[in-house]
Structure formats: structure tokens, C-alpha cells
Protein backbone atom coordinates (compact mmCIF):
# COMPACT_ATOMS: atom_id res chain seq x y z
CA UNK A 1 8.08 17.29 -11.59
CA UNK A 2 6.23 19.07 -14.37
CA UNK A 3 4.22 22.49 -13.99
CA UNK A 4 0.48 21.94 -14.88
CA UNK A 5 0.01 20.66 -18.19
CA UNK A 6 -3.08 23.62 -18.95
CA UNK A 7 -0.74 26.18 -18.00
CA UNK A 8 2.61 27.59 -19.64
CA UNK A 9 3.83 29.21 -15.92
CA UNK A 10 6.37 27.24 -13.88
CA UNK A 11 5.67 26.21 -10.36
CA UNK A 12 6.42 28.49 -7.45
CA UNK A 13 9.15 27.52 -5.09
CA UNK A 14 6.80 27.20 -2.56
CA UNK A 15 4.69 25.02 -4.48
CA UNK A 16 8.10 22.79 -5.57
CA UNK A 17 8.60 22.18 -1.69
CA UNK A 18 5.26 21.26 -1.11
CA UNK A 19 5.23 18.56 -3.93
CA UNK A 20 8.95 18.08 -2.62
CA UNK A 21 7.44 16.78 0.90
CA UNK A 22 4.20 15.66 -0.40
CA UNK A 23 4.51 11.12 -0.07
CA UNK A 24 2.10 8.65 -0.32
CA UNK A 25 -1.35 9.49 1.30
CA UNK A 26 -5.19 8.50 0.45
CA UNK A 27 -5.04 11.30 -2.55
CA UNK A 28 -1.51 11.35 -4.02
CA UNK A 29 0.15 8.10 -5.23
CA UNK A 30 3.30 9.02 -6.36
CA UNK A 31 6.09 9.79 -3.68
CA UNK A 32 8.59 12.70 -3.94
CA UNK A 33 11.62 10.48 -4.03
CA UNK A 34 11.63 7.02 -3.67
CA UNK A 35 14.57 5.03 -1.22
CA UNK A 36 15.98 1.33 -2.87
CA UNK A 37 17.51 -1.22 -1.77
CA UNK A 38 17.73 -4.35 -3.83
CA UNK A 39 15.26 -7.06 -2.11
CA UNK A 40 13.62 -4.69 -0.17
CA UNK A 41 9.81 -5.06 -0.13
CA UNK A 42 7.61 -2.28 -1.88
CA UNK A 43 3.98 -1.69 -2.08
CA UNK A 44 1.94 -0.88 -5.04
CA UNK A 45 -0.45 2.08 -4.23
CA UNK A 46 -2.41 2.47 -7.16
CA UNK A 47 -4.16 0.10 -9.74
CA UNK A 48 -1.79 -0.20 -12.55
CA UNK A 49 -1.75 -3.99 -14.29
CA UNK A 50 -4.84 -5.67 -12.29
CA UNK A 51 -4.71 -8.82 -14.58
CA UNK A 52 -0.98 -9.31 -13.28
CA UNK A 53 -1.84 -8.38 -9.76
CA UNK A 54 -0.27 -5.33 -10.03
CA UNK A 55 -2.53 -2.93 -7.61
CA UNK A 56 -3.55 -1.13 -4.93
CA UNK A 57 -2.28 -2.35 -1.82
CA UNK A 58 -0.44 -5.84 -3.44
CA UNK A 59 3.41 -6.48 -1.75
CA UNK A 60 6.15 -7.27 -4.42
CA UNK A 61 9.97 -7.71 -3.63
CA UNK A 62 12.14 -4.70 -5.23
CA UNK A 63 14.80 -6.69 -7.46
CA UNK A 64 16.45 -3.68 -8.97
CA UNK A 65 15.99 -0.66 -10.89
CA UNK A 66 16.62 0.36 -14.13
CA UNK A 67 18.76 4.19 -14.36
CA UNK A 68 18.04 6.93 -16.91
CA UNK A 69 21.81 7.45 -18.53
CA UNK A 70 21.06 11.06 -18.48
CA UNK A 71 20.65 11.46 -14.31
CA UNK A 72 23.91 12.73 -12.25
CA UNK A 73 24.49 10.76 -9.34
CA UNK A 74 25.84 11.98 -6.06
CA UNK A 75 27.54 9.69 -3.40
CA UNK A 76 27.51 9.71 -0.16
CA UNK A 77 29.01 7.88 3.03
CA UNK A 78 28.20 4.54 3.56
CA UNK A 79 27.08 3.64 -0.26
CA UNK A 80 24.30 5.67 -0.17
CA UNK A 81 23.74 7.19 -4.06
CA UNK A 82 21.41 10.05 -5.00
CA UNK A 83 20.32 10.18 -8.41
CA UNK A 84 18.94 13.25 -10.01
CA UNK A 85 16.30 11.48 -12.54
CA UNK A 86 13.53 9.06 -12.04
CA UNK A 87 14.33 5.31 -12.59
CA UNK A 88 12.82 4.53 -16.13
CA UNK A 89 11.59 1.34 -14.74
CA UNK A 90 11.46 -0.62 -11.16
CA UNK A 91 11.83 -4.38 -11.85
CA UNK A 92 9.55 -6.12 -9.31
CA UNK A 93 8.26 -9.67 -8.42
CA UNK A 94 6.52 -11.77 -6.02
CA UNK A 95 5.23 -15.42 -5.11
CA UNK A 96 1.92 -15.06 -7.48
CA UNK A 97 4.30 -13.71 -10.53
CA UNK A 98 6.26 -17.16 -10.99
CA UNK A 99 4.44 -18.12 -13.69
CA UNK A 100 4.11 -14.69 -16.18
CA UNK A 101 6.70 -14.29 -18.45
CA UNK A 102 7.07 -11.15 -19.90
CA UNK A 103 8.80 -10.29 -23.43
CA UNK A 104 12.85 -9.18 -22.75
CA UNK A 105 12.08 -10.14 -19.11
CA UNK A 106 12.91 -13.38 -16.62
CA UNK A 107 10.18 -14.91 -15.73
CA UNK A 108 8.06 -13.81 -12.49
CA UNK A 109 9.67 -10.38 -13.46
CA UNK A 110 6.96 -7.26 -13.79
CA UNK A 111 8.30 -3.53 -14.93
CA UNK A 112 6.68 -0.77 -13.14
CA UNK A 113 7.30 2.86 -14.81
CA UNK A 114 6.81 5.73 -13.45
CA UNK A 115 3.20 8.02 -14.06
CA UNK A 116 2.25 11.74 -13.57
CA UNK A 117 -0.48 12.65 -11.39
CA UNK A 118 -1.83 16.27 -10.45
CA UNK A 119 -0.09 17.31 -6.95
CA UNK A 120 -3.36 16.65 -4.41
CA UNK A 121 -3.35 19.54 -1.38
CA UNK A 122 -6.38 19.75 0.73
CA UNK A 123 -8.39 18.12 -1.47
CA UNK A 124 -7.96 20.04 -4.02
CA UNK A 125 -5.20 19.64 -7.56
CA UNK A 126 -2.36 22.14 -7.35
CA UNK A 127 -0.74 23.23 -10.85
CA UNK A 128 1.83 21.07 -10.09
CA UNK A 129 2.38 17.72 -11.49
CA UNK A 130 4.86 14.89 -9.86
CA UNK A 131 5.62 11.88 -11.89
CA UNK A 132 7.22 9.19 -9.92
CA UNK A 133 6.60 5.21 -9.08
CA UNK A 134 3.46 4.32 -8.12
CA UNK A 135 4.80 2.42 -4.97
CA UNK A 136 6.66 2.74 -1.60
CA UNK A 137 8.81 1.01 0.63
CA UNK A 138 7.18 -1.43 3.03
CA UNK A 139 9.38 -2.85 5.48
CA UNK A 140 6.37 -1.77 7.58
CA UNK A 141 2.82 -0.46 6.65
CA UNK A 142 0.72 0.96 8.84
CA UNK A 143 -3.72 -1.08 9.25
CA UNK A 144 -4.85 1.47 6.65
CA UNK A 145 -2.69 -0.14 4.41
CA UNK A 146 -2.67 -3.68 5.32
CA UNK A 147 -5.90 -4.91 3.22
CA UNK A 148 -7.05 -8.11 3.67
CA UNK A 149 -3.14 -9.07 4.43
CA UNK A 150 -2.04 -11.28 7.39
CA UNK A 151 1.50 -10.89 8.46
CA UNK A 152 3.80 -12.74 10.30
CA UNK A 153 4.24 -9.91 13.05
CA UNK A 154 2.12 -7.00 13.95
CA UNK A 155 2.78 -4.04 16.39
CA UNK A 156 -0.49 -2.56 17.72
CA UNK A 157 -0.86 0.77 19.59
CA UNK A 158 -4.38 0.31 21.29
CA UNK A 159 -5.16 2.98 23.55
CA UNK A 160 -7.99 3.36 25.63
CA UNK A 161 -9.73 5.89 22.81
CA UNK A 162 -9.42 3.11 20.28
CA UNK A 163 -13.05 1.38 19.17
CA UNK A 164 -13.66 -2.70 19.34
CA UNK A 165 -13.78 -2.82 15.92
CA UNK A 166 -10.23 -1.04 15.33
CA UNK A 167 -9.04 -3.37 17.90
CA UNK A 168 -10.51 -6.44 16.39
CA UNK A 169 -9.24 -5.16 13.12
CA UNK A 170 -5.72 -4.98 14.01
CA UNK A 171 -5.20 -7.94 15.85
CA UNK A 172 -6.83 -10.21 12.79
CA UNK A 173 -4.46 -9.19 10.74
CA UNK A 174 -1.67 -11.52 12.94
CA UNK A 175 -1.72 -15.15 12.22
CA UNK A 176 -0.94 -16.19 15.68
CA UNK A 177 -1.22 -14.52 19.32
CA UNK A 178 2.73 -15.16 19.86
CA UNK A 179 3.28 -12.91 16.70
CA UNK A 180 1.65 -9.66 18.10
CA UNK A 181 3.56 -7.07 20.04
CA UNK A 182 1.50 -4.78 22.36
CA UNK A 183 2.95 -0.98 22.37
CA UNK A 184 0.61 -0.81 26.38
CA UNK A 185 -1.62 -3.35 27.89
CA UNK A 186 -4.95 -3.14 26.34
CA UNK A 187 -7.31 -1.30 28.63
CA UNK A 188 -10.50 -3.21 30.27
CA UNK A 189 -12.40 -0.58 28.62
CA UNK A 190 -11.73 -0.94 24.90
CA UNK A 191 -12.77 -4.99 25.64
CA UNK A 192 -15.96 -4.01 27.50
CA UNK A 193 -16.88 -1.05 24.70
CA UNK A 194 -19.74 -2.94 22.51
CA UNK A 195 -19.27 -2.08 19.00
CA UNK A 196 -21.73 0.12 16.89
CA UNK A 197 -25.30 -0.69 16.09
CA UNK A 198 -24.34 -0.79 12.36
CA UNK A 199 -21.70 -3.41 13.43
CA UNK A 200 -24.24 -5.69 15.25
CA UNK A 201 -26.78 -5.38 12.67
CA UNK A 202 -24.06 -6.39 9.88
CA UNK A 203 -23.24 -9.27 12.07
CA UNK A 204 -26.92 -10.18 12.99
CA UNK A 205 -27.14 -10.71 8.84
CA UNK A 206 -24.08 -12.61 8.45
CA UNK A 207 -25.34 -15.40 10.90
CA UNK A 208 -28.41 -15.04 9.26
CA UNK A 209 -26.94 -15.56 5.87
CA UNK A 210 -24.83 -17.70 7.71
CA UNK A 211 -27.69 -20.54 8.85
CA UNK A 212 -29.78 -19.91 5.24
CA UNK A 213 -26.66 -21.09 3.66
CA UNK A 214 -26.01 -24.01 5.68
CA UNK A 215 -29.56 -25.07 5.35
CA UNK A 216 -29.88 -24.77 1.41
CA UNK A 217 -26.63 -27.30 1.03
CA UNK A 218 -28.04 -29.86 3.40
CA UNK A 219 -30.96 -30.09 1.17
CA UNK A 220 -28.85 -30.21 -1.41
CA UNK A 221 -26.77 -32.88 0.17
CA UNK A 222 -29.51 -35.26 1.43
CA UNK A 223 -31.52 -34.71 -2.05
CA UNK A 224 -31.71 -37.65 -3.75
């Protein structure tokens, strides 16, 4: 954690225990600490190698992590370690990084280091800075996270505030009905509730776009 890099003053206490608590959210991508456990699964939160796959929202399997010599380490019951420093360097991989090798690396093998970012509070930067890994443990994510992902079991919490379309939204992202788990029965009303008019004219185009498709490869098809 560094104090702001256009001033000489150290952060306040208070504004150390803020950063402290202050995780992964829509405005600050690097977590206070960071929990490992080899083979656990992580998610990236911000862009970092796009070429490689390595971005916002993209699932890799935590293999291990690479220790600054200079950070104390305290241990606790049951194996659990705390280390003082950053890891220089979280060795990660996944199903689409078989095939890049990277120099002093095995293959499918991608090295994510840590970055500094400005300490986001209410929308606005604090003069502190946090430099961590750009990623965080997901052994479960919550819809705002999930992307355009599909998973192989879902929990859903529909209540009878919830719109159609977060309804429809969570319950795509399970590829099959036996897979989801309902928190309460889904209430007649959130079935019956017709979505927004932006919603229906969006869909109105797609069918549109839809047919105008369809028609321009049939002539293509039957041209001889």
C-alpha cells in the first residue's frame, strides 16, 4: 500500500483501514489481501493480457504463487500462513492456455503480477494507493460477474421485487433446469411482470434482423 504518488504525506490510519477493507467492486480492482489455495479457481477483474485471454471477467485455475524472500510469514492452526508481502507473481492457467508457451514457463502457464491503482471511495480517488493482484477467488461469483459464462450449477435468489429480465438473466446462465437451485419458489408475479418497453423493442429488432437474415442466405442459397 503506497501513499499517493503526488503527495510526500503518509496515509492516515483511517484511510489505511479503509483501503484495508476496501475488495473487489465495479471501481477498485485490486483486493486488500488475497486468500490461496493451490487449484483453487480465481477470476481476473481487470484487462491485463487480452491477446492471452487474460481479462475482465475470464476464470483461470490458481496453480501456485510465487513468494517475495523478503515477506515474514506467520502460521496459524490448521496450515493456514499469513505472509506480510505481496506474491511477486500468481502462476495461473486454464483450458484456452494449453497451447501458449511462455519463456522460463510450462506451457499453458500465464504470470499475473501485481499493479497499483488509486484507492476508489465514493466515486472519488483517495491519496491512497493499493497494489495487489488483479484477481479474486471464485469458488462462487455472484450474475454481475458471471459474463456471458454458463456454469454447471447456479443458486438464484428471485424474490418477488426481482424484474423478468433479471430472472431470465440468471437462469440462462445454467446449462440445464436440474442444475439450478431455487433459494424460494419463484412468485406468479415476477412470471406474469412483462418486461420493459426498451426490452420488447430490442427484441421486436432482433426477429426483425432475425427474418432479413434468413431471407438474404436463401437467396444466396438457391442463386445459381
Amino acid at each position: 500500500m503506497e501513499s499517493s504518488r503526488n503527495s510526500a504525506r503518509s496515509p492516515s490510519k483511517q484511510e489505511l483501514s479503509d483501503a484495508f477493507e476496501t475488495m473487489d467492486n465495479t471501481e477498485n480492482h485490486t483486493p486488500a489481501y488475497f486468500p490461496f489455495i493451490p487449484g483453487m479457481p480465481v477470476m481476473v477483474t481487470k484487462n491485463i493480457f487480452q491477446g492471452l485471454g487474460v481479462m475482465n471477467g475470464s476464470i483461470f485455475t490458481a496453480i501456485n504463487v510465487l513468494l517475495d524472500p523478503l515477506s515474514e510469514q506467520i502460521e496459524l492452526s490448521d496450515g493456514v500462513v499469513i505472509h506480510s508481502m505481496l506474491p511477486i507473481s500468481l502462476l495461473i492457467t486454464s483450458p484456452t492456455t494449453q497451447s501458449i508457451q511462455l519463456l522460463g514457463l510450462d506451457r499453458g502457464i500465464i504470470s499475473l503480477v501485481s499493479i497499483s491503482e488509486s484507492v476508489i471511495q465514493k466515486g472519488c480517488s483517495s491519496f491512497t494507493w493499493q497494489t495487489a493482484l488483479s484477481c479474486t477467488p471464485a469458488f462462487t461469483i455472484t450474475d454481475y460477474k458471471l459474463q456471458s459464462q454458463s456454469f454447471d450449477r447456479i443458486c438464484a435468489d428471485i424474490d418477488s421485487h426481482s424484474s423478468f429480465s433479471s430472472m431470465y438473466v440468471d437462469l440462462s446462465h445454467s446449462q440445464r433446469l436440474e442444475s439450478v437451485s431455487l433459494l424460494q419458489p419463484i412468485s406468479e408475479m415476477v412470471w406474469n411482470r412483462e418486461p420493459p418497453s426498451n426490452i420488447k423493442v430490442g427484441m421486436v429488432r432482433l426477429e426483425k434482423l432475425l427474418k432479413k437474415t434468413l431471407d438474404k442466405w436463401r437467396n444466396l442459397l438457391i442463386r445459381p
